[in-house]
C-alpha atoms as a PDB file:
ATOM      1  CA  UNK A   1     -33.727 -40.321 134.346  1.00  0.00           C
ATOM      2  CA  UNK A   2     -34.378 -37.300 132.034  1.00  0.00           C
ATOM      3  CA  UNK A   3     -36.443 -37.314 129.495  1.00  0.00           C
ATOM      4  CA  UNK A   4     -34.449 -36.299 126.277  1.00  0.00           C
ATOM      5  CA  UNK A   5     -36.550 -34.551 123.185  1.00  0.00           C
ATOM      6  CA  UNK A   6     -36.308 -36.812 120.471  1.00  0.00           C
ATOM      7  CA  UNK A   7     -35.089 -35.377 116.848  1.00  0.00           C
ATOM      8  CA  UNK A   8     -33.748 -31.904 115.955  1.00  0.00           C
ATOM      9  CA  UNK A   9     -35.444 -28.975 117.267  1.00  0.00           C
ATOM     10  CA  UNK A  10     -34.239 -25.237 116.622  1.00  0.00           C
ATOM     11  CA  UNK A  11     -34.964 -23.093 118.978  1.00  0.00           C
ATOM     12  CA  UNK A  12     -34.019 -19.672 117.845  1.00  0.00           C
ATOM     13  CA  UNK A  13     -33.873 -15.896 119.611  1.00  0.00           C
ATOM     14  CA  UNK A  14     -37.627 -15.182 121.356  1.00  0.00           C
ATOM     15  CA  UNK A  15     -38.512 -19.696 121.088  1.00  0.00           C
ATOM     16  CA  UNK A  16     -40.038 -19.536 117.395  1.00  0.00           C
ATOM     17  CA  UNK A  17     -38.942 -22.321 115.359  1.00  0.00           C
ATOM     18  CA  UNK A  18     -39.141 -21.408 110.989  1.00  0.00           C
ATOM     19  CA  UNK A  19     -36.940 -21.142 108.306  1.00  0.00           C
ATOM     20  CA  UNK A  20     -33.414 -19.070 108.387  1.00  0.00           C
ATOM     21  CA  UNK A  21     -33.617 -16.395 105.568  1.00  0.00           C
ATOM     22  CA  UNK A  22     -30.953 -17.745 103.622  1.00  0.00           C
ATOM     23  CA  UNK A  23     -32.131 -20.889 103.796  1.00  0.00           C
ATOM     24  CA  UNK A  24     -35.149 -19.096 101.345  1.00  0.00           C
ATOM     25  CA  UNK A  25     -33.213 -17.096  99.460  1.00  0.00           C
ATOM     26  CA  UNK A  26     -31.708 -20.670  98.593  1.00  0.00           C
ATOM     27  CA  UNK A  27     -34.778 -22.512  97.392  1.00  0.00           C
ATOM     28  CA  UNK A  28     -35.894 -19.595  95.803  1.00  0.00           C
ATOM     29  CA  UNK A  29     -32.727 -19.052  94.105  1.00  0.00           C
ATOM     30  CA  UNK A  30     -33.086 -23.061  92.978  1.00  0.00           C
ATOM     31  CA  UNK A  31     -36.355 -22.340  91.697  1.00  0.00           C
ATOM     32  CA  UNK A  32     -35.302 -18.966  89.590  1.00  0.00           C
ATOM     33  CA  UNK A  33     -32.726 -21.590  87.720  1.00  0.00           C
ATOM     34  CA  UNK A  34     -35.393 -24.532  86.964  1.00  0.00           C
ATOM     35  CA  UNK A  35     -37.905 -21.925  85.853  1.00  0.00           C
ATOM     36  CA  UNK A  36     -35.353 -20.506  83.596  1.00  0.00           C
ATOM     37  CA  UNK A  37     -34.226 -23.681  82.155  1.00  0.00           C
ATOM     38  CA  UNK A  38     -37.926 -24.330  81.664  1.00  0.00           C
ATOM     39  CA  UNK A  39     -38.698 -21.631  79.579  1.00  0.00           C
ATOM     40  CA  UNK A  40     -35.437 -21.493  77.269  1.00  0.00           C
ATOM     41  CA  UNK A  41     -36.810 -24.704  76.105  1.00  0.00           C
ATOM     42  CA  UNK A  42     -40.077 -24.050  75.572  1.00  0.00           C
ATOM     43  CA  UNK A  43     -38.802 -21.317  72.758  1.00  0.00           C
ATOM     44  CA  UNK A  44     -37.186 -23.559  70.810  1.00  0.00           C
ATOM     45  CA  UNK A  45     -40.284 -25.984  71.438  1.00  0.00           C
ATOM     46  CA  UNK A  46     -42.387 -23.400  70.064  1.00  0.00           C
ATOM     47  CA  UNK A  47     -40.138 -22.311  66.864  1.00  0.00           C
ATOM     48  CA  UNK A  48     -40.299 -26.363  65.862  1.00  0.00           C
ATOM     49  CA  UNK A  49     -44.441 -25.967  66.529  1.00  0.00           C
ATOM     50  CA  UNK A  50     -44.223 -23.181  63.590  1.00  0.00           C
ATOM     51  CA  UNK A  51     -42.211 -25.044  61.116  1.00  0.00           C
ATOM     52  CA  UNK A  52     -44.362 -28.161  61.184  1.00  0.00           C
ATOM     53  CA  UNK A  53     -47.214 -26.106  61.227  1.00  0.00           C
ATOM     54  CA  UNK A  54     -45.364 -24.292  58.134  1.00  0.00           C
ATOM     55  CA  UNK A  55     -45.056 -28.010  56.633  1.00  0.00           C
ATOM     56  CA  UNK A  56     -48.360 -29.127  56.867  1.00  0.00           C
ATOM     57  CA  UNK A  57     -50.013 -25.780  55.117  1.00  0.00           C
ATOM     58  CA  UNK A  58     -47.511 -26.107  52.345  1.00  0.00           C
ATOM     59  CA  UNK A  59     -48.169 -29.662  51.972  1.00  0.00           C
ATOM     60  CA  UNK A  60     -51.991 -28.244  51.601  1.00  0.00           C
ATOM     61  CA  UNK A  61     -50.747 -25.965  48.542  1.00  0.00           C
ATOM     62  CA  UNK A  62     -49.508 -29.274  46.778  1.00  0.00           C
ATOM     63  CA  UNK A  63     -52.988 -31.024  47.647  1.00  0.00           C
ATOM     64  CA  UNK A  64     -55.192 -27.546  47.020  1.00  0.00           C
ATOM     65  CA  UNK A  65     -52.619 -27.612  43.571  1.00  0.00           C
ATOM     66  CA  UNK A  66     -53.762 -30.665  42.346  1.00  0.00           C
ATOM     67  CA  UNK A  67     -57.547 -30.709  42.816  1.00  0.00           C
ATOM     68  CA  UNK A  68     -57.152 -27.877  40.187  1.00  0.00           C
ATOM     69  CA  UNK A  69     -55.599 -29.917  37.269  1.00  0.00           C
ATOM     70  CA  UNK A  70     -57.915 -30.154  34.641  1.00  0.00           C
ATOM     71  CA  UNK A  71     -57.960 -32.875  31.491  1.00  0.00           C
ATOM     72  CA  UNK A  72     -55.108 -32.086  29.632  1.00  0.00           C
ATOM     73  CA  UNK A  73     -52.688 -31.385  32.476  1.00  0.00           C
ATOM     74  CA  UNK A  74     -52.196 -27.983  33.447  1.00  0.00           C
ATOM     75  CA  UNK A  75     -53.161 -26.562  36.779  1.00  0.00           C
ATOM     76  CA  UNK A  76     -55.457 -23.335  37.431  1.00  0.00           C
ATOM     77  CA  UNK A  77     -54.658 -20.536  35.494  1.00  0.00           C
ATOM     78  CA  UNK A  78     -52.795 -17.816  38.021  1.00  0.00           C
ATOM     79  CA  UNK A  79     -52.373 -20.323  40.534  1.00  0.00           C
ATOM     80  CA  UNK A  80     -49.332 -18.400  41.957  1.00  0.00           C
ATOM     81  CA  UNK A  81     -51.230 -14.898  41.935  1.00  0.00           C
ATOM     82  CA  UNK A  82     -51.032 -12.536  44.563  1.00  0.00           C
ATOM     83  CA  UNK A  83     -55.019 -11.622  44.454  1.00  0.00           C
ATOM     84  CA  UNK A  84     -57.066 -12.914  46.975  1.00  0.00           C
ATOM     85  CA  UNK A  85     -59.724 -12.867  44.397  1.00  0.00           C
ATOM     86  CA  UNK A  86     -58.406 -15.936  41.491  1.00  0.00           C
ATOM     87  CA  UNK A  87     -59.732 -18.998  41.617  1.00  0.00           C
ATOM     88  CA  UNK A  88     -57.538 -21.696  42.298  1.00  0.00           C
ATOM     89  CA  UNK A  89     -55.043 -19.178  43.895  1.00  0.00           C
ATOM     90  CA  UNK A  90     -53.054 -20.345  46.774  1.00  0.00           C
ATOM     91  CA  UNK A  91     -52.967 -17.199  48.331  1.00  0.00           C
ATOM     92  CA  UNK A  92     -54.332 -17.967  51.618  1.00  0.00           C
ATOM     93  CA  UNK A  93     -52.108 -21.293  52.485  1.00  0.00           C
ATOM     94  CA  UNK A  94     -49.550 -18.695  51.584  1.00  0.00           C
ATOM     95  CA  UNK A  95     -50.844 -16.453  54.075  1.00  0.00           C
ATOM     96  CA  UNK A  96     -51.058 -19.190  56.273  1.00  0.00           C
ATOM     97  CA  UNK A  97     -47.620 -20.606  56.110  1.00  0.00           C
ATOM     98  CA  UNK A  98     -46.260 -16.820  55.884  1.00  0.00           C
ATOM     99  CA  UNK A  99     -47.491 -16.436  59.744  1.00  0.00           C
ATOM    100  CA  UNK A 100     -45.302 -19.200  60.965  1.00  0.00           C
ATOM    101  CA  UNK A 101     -42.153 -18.053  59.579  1.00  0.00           C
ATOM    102  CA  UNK A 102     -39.675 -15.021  60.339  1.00  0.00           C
ATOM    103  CA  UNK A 103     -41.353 -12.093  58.252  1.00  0.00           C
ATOM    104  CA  UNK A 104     -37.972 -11.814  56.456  1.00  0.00           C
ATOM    105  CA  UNK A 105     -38.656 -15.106  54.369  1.00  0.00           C
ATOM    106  CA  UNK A 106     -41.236 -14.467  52.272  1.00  0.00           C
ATOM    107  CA  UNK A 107     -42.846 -17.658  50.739  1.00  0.00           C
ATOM    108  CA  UNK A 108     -41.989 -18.028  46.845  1.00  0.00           C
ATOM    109  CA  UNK A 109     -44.200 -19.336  44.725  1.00  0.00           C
ATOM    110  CA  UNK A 110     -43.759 -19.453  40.795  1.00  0.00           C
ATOM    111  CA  UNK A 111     -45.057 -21.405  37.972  1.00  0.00           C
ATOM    112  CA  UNK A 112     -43.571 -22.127  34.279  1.00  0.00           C
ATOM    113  CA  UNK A 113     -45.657 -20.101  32.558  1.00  0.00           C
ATOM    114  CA  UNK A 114     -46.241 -16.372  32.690  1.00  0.00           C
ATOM    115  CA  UNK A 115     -49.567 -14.755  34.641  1.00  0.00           C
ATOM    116  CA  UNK A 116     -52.839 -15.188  33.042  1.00  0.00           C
ATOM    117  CA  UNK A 117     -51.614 -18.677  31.388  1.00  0.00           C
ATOM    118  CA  UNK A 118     -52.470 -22.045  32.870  1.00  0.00           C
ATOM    119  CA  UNK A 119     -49.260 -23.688  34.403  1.00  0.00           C
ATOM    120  CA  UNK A 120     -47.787 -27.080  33.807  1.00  0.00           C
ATOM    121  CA  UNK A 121     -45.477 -27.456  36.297  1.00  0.00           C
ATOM    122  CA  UNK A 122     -45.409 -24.963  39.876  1.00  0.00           C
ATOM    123  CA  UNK A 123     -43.303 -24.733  43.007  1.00  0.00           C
ATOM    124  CA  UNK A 124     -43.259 -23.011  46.652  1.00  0.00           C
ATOM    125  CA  UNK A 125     -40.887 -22.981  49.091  1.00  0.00           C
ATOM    126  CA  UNK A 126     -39.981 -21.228  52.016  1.00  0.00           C
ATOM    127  CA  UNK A 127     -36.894 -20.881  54.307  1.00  0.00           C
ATOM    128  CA  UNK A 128     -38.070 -21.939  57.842  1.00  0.00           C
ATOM    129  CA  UNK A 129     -37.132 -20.804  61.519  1.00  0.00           C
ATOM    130  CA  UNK A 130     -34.670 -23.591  61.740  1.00  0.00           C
ATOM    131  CA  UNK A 131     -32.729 -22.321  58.362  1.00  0.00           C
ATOM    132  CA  UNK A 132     -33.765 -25.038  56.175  1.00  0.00           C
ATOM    133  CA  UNK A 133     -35.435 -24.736  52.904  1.00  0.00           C
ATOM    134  CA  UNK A 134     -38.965 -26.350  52.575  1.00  0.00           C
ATOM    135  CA  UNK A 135     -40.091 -27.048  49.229  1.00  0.00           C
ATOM    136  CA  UNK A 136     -43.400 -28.425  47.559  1.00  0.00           C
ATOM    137  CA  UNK A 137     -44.219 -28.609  43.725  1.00  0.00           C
ATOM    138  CA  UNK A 138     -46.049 -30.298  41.067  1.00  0.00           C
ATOM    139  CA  UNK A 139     -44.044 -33.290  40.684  1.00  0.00           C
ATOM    140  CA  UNK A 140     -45.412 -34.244  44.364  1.00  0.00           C
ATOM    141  CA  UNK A 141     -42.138 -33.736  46.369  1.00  0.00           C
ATOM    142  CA  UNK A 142     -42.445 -32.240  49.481  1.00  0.00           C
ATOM    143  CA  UNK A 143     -39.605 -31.631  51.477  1.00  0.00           C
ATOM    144  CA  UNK A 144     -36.379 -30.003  52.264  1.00  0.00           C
ATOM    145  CA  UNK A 145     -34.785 -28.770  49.651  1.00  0.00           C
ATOM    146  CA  UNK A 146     -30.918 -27.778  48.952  1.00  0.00           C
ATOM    147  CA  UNK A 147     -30.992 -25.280  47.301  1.00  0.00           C
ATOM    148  CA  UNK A 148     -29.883 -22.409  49.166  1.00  0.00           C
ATOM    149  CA  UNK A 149     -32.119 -20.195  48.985  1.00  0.00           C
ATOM    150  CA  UNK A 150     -36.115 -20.224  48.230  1.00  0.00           C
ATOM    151  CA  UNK A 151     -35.686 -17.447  45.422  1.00  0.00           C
ATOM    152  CA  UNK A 152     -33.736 -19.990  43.373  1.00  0.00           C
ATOM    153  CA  UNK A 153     -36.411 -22.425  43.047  1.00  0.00           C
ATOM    154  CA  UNK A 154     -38.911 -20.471  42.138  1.00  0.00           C
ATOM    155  CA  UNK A 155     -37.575 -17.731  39.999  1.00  0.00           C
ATOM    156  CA  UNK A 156     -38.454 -16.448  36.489  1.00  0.00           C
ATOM    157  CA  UNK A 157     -40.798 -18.769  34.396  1.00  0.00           C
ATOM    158  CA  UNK A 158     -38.601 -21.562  32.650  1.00  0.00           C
ATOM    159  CA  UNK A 159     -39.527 -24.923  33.571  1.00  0.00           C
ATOM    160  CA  UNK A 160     -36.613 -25.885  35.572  1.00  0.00           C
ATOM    161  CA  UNK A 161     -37.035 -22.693  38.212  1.00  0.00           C
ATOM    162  CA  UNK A 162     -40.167 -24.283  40.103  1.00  0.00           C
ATOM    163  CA  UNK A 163     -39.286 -27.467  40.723  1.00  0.00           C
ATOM    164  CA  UNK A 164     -37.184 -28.142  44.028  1.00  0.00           C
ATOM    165  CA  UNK A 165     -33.907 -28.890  44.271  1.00  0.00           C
ATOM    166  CA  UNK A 166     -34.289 -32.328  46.167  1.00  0.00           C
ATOM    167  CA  UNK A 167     -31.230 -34.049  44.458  1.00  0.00           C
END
């Protein structure tokens, strides 16, 4: 009787036995498509990272907002301002919040009363990567707002301008 090799065995040109090269132009084609599936998630992944990271520093100004309200109910004079250097500012949350969003929306940030006089009622909001309008203010909503557009909550100094549009 002969004795029969068991299993497949490739014996190519010269007796080496390996892989053909289009059998690894295969695997790494297969591997070229994963990766790339891979990584087009990851960037929306990482634009939903920024907004909640946008939330949660906005939901900060609210909190930062109110441990400014003194006895008779009006929050820190300038609390909108622009200079680093006011107390009771909100300037670096705004900072904050402004680095997680496309430079194009700028975060608003108004309050009923003009600069230099302490506020009753204040509002920020800022359109995020997704499109959506995220609003705080001083009645304690936080959240989407539909308005569309953050200049339209926060404009001018009436008392109706900074709150959101939640409704």
């Amino acid at each position: 009787m002969k004795n029969y090799k068991k299993g497949l065995s490739r014996v190519r040109c010269g007796g080496s036995k390996g892989f053909t090269l289009i059998e690894l132009l295969v695997v790494i084609a297969i591997i070229g498509i994963l990766s790339g599936i891979v990584l087009t998630s990851l960037g929306s992944a990482r634009n939903k990272g920024k907004d909640a990271s946008a939330k949660a520093s906005m939901s900060s100004m609210r909190a930062q907002a109110e441990l400014g309200v003194t006895d008779s109910g009006t929050y820190a004079v300038n609390l909108c301002a622009a200079a680093a250097s006011v107390s009771g500012s909100l300037l670096t949350l705004k900072t904050a919040v402004q680095t997680q969003v496309p430079a194009a929306n700028v975060v608003q940030c108004g309050q009923d009363t003009a600069v230099g006089v302490a506020p009753t009622k204040w509002g920020a909001a800022v359109v995020l990567n997704d499109g959506t309008t995220y609003c705080v203010d001083s009645t304690g909503y936080a959240g989407v707002s539909t308005a569309a557009a953050a200049t339209e909550i926060v404009t001018g100094v009436s008392s109706t301008d900074v709150v959101c549009d939640n409704a």
